[in-house]
N, C-alpha and C. Protein backbone atom coordinates (compact mmCIF):
# COMPACT_ATOMS: atom_id res chain seq x y z
N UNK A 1 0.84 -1.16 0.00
CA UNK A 1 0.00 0.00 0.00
C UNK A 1 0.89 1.23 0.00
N UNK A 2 0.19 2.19 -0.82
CA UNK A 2 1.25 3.69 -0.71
C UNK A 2 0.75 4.37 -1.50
N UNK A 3 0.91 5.82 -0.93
CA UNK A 3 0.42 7.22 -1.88
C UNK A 3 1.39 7.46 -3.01
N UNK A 4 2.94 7.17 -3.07
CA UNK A 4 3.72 7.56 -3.59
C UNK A 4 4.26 6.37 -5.33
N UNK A 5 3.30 5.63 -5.76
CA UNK A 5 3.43 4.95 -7.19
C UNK A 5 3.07 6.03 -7.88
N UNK A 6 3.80 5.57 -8.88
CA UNK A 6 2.97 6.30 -10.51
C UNK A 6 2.70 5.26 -11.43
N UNK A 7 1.56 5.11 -11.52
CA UNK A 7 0.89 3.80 -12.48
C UNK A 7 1.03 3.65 -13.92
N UNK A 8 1.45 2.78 -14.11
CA UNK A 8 1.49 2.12 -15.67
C UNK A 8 0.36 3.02 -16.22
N UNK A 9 -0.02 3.44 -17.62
CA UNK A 9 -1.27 3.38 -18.23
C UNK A 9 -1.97 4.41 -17.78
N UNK A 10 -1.72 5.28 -16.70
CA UNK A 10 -3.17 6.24 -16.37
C UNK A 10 -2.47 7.56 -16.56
N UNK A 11 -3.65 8.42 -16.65
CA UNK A 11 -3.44 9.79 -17.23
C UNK A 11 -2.99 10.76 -15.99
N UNK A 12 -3.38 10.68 -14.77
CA UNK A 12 -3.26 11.37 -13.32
C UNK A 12 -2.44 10.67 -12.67
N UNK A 13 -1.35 10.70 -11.89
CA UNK A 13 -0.92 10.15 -10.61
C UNK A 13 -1.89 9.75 -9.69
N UNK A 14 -1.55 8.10 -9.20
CA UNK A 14 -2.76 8.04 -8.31
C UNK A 14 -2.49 8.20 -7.00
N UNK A 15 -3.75 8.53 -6.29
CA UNK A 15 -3.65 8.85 -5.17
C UNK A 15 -3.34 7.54 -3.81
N UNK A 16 -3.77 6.48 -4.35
CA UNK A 16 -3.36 5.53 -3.50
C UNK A 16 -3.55 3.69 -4.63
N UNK A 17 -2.65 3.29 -4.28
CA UNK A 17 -2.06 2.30 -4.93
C UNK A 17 -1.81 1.11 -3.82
N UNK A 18 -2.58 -0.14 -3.76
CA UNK A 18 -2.86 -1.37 -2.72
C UNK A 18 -2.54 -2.41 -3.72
N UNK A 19 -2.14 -3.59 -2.87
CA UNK A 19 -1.92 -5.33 -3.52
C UNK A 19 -2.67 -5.62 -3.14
N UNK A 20 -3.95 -6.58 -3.76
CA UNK A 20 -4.50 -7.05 -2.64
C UNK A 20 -4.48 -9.18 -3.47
N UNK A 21 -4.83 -9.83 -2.74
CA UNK A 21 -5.07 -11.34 -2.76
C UNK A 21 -6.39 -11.45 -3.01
N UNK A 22 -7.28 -10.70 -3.50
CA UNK A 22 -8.39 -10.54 -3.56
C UNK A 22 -9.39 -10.82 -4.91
N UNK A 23 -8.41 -10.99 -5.97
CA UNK A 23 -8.86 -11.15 -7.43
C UNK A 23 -9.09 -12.71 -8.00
N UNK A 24 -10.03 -12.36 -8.25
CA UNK A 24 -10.87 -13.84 -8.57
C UNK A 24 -9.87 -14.61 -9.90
N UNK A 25 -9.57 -15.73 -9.75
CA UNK A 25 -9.38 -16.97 -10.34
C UNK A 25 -10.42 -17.56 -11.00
N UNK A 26 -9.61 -18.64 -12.39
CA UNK A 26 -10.39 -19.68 -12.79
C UNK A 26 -9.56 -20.17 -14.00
N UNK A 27 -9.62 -20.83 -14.78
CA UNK A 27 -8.96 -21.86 -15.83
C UNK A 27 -9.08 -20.99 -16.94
N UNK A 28 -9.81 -20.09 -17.20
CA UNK A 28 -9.86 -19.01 -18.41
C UNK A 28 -8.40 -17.68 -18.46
N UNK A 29 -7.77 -17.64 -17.02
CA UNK A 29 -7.27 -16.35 -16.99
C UNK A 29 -5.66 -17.09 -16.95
N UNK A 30 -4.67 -16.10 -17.22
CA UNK A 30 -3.34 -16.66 -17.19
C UNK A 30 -2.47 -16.09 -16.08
N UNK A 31 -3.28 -15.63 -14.95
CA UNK A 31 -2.85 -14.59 -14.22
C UNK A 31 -3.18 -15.19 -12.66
N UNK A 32 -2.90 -14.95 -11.40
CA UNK A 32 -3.18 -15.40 -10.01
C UNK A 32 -4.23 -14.63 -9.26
N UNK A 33 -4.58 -14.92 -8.21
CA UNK A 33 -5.70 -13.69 -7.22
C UNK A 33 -4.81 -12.46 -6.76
N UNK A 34 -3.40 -12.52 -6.86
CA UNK A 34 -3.10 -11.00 -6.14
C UNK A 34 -3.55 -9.73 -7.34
N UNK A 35 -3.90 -8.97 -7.12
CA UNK A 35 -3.84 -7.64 -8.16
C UNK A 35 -3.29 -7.00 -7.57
N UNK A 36 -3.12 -5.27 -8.04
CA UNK A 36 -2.91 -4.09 -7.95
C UNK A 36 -4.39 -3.31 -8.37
N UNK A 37 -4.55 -2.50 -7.31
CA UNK A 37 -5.63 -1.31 -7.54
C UNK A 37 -5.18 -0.27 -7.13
N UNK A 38 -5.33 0.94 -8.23
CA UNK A 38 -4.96 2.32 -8.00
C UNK A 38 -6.08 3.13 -8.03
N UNK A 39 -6.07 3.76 -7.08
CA UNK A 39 -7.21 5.37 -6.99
C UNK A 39 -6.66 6.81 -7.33
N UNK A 40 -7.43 7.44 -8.04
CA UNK A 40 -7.22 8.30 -8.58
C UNK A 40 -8.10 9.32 -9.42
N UNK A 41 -7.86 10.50 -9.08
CA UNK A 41 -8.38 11.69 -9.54
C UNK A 41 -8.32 11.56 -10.57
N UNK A 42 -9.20 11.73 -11.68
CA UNK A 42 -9.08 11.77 -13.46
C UNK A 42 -10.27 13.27 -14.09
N UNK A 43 -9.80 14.11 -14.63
CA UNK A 43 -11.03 14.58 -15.97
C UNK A 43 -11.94 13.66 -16.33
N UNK A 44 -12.87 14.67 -15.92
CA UNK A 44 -14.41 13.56 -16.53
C UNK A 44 -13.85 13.40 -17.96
N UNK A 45 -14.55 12.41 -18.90
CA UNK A 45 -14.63 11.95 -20.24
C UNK A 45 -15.92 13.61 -20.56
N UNK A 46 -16.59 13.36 -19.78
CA UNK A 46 -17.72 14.93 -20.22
C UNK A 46 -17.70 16.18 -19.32
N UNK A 47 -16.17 16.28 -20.22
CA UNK A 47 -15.56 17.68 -19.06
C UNK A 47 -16.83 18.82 -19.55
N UNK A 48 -17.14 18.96 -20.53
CA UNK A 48 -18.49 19.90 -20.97
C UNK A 48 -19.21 20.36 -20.16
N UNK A 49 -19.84 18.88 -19.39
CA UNK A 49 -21.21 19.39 -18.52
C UNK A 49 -21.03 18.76 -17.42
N UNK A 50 -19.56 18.00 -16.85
CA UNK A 50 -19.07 17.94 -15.35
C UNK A 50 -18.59 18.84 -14.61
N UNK A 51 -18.54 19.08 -13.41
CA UNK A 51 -17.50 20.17 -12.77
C UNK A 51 -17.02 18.60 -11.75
N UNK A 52 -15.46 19.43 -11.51
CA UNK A 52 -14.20 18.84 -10.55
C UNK A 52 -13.58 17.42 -11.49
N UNK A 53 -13.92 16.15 -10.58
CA UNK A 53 -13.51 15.06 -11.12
C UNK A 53 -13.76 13.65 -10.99
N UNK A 54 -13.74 12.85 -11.69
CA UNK A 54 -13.82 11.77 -11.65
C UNK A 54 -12.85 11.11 -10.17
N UNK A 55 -13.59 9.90 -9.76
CA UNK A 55 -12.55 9.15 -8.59
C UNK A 55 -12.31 8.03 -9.33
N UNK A 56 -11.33 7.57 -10.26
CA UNK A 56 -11.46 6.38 -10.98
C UNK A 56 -10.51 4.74 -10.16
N UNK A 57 -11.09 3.97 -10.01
CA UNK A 57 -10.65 2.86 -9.89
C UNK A 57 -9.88 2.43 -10.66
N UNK A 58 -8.55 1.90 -10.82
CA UNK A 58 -7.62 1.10 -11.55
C UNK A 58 -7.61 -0.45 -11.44
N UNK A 59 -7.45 -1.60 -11.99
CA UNK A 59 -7.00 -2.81 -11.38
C UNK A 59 -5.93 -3.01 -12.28
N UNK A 60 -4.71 -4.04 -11.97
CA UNK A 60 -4.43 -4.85 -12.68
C UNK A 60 -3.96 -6.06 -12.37
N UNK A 61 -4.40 -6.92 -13.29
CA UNK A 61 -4.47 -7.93 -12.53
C UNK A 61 -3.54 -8.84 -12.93
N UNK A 62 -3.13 -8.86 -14.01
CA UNK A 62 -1.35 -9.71 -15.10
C UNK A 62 -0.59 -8.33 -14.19
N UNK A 63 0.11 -9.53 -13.07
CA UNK A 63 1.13 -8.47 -12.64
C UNK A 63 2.82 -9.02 -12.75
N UNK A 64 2.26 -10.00 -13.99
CA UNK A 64 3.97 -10.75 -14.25
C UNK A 64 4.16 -10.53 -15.90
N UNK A 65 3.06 -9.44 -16.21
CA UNK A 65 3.29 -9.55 -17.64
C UNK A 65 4.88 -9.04 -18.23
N UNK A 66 5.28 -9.52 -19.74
CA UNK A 66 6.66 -8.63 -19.55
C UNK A 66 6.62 -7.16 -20.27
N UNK A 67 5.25 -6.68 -20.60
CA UNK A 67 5.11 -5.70 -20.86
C UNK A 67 3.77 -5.05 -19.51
N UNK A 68 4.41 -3.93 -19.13
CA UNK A 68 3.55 -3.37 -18.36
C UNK A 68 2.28 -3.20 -18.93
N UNK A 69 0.91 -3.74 -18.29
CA UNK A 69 -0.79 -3.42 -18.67
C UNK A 69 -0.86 -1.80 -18.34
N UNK A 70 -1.74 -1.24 -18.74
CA UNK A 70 -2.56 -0.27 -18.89
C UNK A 70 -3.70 -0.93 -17.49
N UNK A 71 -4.16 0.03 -16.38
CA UNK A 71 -4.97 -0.90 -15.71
C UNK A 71 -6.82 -0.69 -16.23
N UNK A 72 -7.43 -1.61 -16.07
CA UNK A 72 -9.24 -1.65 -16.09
C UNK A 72 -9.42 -0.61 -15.06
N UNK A 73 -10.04 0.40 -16.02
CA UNK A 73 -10.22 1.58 -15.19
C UNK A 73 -11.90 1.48 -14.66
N UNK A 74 -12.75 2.34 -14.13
CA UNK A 74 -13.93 2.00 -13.36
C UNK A 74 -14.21 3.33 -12.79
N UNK A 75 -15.10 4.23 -13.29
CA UNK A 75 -16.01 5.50 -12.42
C UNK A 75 -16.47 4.60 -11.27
N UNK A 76 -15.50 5.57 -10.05
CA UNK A 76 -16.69 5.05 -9.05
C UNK A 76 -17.54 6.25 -8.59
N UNK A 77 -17.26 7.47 -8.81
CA UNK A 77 -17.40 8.80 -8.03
C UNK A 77 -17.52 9.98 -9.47
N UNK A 78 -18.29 10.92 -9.48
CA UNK A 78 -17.99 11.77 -10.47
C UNK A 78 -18.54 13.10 -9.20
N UNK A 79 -17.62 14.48 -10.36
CA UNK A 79 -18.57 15.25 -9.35
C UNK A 79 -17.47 15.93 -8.29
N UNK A 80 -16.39 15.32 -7.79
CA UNK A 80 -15.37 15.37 -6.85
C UNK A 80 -14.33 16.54 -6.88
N UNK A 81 -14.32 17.28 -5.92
CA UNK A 81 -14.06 18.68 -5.81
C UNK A 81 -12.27 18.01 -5.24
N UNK A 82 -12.19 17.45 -4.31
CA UNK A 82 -10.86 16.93 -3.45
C UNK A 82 -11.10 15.32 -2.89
N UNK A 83 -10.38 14.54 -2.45
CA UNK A 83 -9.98 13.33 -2.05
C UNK A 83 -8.77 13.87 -1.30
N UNK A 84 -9.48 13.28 0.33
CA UNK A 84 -8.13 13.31 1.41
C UNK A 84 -7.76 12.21 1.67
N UNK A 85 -6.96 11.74 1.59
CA UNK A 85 -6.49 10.08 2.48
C UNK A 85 -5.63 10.64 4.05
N UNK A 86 -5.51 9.66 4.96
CA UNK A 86 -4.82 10.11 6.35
C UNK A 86 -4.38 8.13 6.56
N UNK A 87 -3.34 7.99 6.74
CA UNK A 87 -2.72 6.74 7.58
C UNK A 87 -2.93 6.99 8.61
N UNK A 88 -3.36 5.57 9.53
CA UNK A 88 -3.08 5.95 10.67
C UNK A 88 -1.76 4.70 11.42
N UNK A 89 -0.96 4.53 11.57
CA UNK A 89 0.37 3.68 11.78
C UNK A 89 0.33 3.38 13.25
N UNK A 90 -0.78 3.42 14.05
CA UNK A 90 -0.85 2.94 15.31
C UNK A 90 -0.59 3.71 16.18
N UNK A 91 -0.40 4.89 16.15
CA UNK A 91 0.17 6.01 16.95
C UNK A 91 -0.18 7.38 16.62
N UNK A 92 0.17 8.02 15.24
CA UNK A 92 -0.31 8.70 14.52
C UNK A 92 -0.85 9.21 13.29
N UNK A 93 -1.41 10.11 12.66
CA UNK A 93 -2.15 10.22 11.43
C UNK A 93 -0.81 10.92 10.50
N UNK A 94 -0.97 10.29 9.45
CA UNK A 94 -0.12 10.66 8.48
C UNK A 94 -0.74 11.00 7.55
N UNK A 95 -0.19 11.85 6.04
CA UNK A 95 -0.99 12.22 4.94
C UNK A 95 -0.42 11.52 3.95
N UNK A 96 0.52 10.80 4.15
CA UNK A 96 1.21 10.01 3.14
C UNK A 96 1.38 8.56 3.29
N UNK A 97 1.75 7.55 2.52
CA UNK A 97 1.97 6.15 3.29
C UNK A 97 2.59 5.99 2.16
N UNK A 98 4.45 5.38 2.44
CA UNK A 98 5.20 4.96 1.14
C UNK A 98 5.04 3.74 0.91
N UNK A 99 5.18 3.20 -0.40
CA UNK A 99 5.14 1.79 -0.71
C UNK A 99 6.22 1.01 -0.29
N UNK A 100 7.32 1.87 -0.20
CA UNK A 100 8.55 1.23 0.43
C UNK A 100 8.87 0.44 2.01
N UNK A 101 7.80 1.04 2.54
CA UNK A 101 7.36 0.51 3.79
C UNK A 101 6.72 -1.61 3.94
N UNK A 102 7.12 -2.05 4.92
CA UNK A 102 7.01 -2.61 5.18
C UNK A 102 5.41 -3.46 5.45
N UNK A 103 5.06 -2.20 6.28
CA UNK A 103 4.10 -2.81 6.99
C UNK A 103 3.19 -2.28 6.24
N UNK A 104 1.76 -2.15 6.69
CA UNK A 104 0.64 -1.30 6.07
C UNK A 104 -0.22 -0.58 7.31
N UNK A 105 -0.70 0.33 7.20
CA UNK A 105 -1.44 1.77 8.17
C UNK A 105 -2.54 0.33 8.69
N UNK A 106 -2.12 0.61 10.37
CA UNK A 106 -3.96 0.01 10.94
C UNK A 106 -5.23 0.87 10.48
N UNK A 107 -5.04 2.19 10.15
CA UNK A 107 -6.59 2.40 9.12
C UNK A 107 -6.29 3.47 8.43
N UNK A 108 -7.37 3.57 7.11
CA UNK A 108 -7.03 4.40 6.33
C UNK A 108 -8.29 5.44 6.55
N UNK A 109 -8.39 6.83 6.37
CA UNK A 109 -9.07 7.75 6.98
C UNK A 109 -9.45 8.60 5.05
N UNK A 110 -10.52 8.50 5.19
CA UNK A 110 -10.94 9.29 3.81
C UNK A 110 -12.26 10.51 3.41
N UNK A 111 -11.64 11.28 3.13
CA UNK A 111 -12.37 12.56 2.79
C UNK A 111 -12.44 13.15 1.33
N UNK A 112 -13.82 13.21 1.31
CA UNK A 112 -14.00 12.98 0.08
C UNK A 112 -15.02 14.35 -0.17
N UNK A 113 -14.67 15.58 -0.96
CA UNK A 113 -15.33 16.85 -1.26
C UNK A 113 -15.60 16.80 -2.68
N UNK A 114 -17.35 17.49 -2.54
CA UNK A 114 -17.76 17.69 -3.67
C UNK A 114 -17.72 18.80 -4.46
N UNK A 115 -17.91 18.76 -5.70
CA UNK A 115 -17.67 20.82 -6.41
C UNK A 115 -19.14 20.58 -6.50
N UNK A 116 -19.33 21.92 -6.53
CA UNK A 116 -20.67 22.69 -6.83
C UNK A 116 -21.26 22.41 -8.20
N UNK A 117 -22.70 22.12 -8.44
CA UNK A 117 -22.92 21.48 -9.50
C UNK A 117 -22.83 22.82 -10.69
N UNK A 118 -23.12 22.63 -11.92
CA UNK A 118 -22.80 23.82 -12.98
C UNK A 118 -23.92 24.75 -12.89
N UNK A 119 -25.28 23.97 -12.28
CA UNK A 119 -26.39 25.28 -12.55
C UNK A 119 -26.77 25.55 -11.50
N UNK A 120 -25.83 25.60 -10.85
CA UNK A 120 -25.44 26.49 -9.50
C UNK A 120 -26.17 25.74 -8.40
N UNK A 121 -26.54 26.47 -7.27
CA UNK A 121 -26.88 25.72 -5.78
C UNK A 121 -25.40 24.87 -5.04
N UNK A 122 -25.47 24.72 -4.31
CA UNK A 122 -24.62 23.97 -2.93
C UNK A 122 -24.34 22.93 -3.56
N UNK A 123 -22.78 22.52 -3.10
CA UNK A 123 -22.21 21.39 -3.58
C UNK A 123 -23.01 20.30 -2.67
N UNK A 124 -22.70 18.89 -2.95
CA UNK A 124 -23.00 17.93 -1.80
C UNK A 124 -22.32 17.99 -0.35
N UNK A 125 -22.47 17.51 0.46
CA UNK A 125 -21.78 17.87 2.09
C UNK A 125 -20.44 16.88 1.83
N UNK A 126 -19.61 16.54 2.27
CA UNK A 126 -18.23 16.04 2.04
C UNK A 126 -18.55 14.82 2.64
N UNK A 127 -17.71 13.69 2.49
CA UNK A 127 -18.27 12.50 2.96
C UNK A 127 -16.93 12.30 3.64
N UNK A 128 -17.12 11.34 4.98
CA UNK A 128 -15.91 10.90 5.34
C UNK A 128 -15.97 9.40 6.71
N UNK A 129 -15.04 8.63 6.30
CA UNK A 129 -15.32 7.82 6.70
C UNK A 129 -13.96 6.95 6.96
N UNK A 130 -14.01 6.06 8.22
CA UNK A 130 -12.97 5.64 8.49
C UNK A 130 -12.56 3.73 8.07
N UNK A 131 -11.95 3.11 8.02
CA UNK A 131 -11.84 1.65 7.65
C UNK A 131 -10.12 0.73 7.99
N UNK A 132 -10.76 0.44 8.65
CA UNK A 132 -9.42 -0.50 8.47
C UNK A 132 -8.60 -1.12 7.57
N UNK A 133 -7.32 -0.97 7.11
CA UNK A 133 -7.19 -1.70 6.14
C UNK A 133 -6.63 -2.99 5.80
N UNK A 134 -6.91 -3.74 7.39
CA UNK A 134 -7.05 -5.16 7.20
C UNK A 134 -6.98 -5.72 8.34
N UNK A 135 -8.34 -6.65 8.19
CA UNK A 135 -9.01 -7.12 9.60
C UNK A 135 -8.02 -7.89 10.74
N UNK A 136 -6.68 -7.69 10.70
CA UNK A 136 -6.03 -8.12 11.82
C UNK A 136 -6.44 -7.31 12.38
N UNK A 137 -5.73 -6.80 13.45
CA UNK A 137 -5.54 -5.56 14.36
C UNK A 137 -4.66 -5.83 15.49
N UNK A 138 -3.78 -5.13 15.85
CA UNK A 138 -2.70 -5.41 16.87
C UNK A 138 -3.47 -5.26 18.21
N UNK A 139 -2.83 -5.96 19.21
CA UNK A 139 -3.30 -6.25 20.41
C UNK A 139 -3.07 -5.09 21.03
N UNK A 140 -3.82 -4.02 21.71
CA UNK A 140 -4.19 -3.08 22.80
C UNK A 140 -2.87 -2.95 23.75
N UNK A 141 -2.01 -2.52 23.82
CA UNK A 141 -0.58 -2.27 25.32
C UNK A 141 -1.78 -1.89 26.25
N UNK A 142 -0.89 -3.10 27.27
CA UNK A 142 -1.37 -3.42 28.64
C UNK A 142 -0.13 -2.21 29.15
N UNK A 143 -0.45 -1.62 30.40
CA UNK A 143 0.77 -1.64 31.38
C UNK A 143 0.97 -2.90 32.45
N UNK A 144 1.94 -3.07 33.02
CA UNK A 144 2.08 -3.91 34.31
C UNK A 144 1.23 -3.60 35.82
N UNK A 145 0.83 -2.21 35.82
CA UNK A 145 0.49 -1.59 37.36
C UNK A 145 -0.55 -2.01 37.12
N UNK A 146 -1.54 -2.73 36.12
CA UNK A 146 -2.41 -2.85 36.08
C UNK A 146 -3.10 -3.94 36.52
């Protein structure tokens, strides 16, 4: 996991870039369950009559190809004024998380702002919401006096 990739194939730097073991198998594909998914800010396709931006989903899922894929991109969000991410590393909140790292953030913290639509009135209220990003979780420090 990390803020700091620049993805094969996409037009924006993404904002956060995960492995996950999560991608479906079967006798048709030449590829395993781990992927890569990247998030990321993109220009609507109908910059015309959108305001802000697209939140586009990346996958890829041939991650042994010997030519780098382009990833399956995916609108999940249109409309999007800003995207905040925050690590949280068990101690404190960070705005960044490198891929070079070892471990991965006990949760990821996300804020998500809307732009104002084109024929005017109030944007949507900002959404935000917290998640773990993977159902271990380290055990609670005891003290001894206790």
């Amino acid at each position: 996991m990390g803020t700091d990739a620049t993805p094969t194939g996409m037009t924006q730097p993404s904002l956060l870039e995960v492995f996950t073991s999560t991608g479906s198998i079967n006798d048709d594909v030449p590829w395993g369950d781990i992927q890569k998914i990247d998030y990321s800010l993109q220009t609507p396709t109908n910059a015309m009559n959108a305001t802000g931006r697209d939140l586009v989903r990346g996958v890829t899922r041939n991650l042994l190809a010997s030519t780098p894929e382009a990833p399956v991109q995916q609108v999940l969000i249109g409309g999007v004024q800003n995207l905040q991410l925050s690590f949280f590393d068990g101690t404190n909140w960070n705005d960044s998380w490198s891929t070079t790292l070892s471990n991965t953030p006990a949760e990821v913290k996300v804020s998500i702002s809307f732009a104002a639509p084109k024929t005017g009135g109030p944007a949507s209220p900002t959404v935000q919401f917290t998640s773990p990003s993977s159902p271990w979780r380290p055990p609670i420090p005891t003290t001894d006096a206790e």
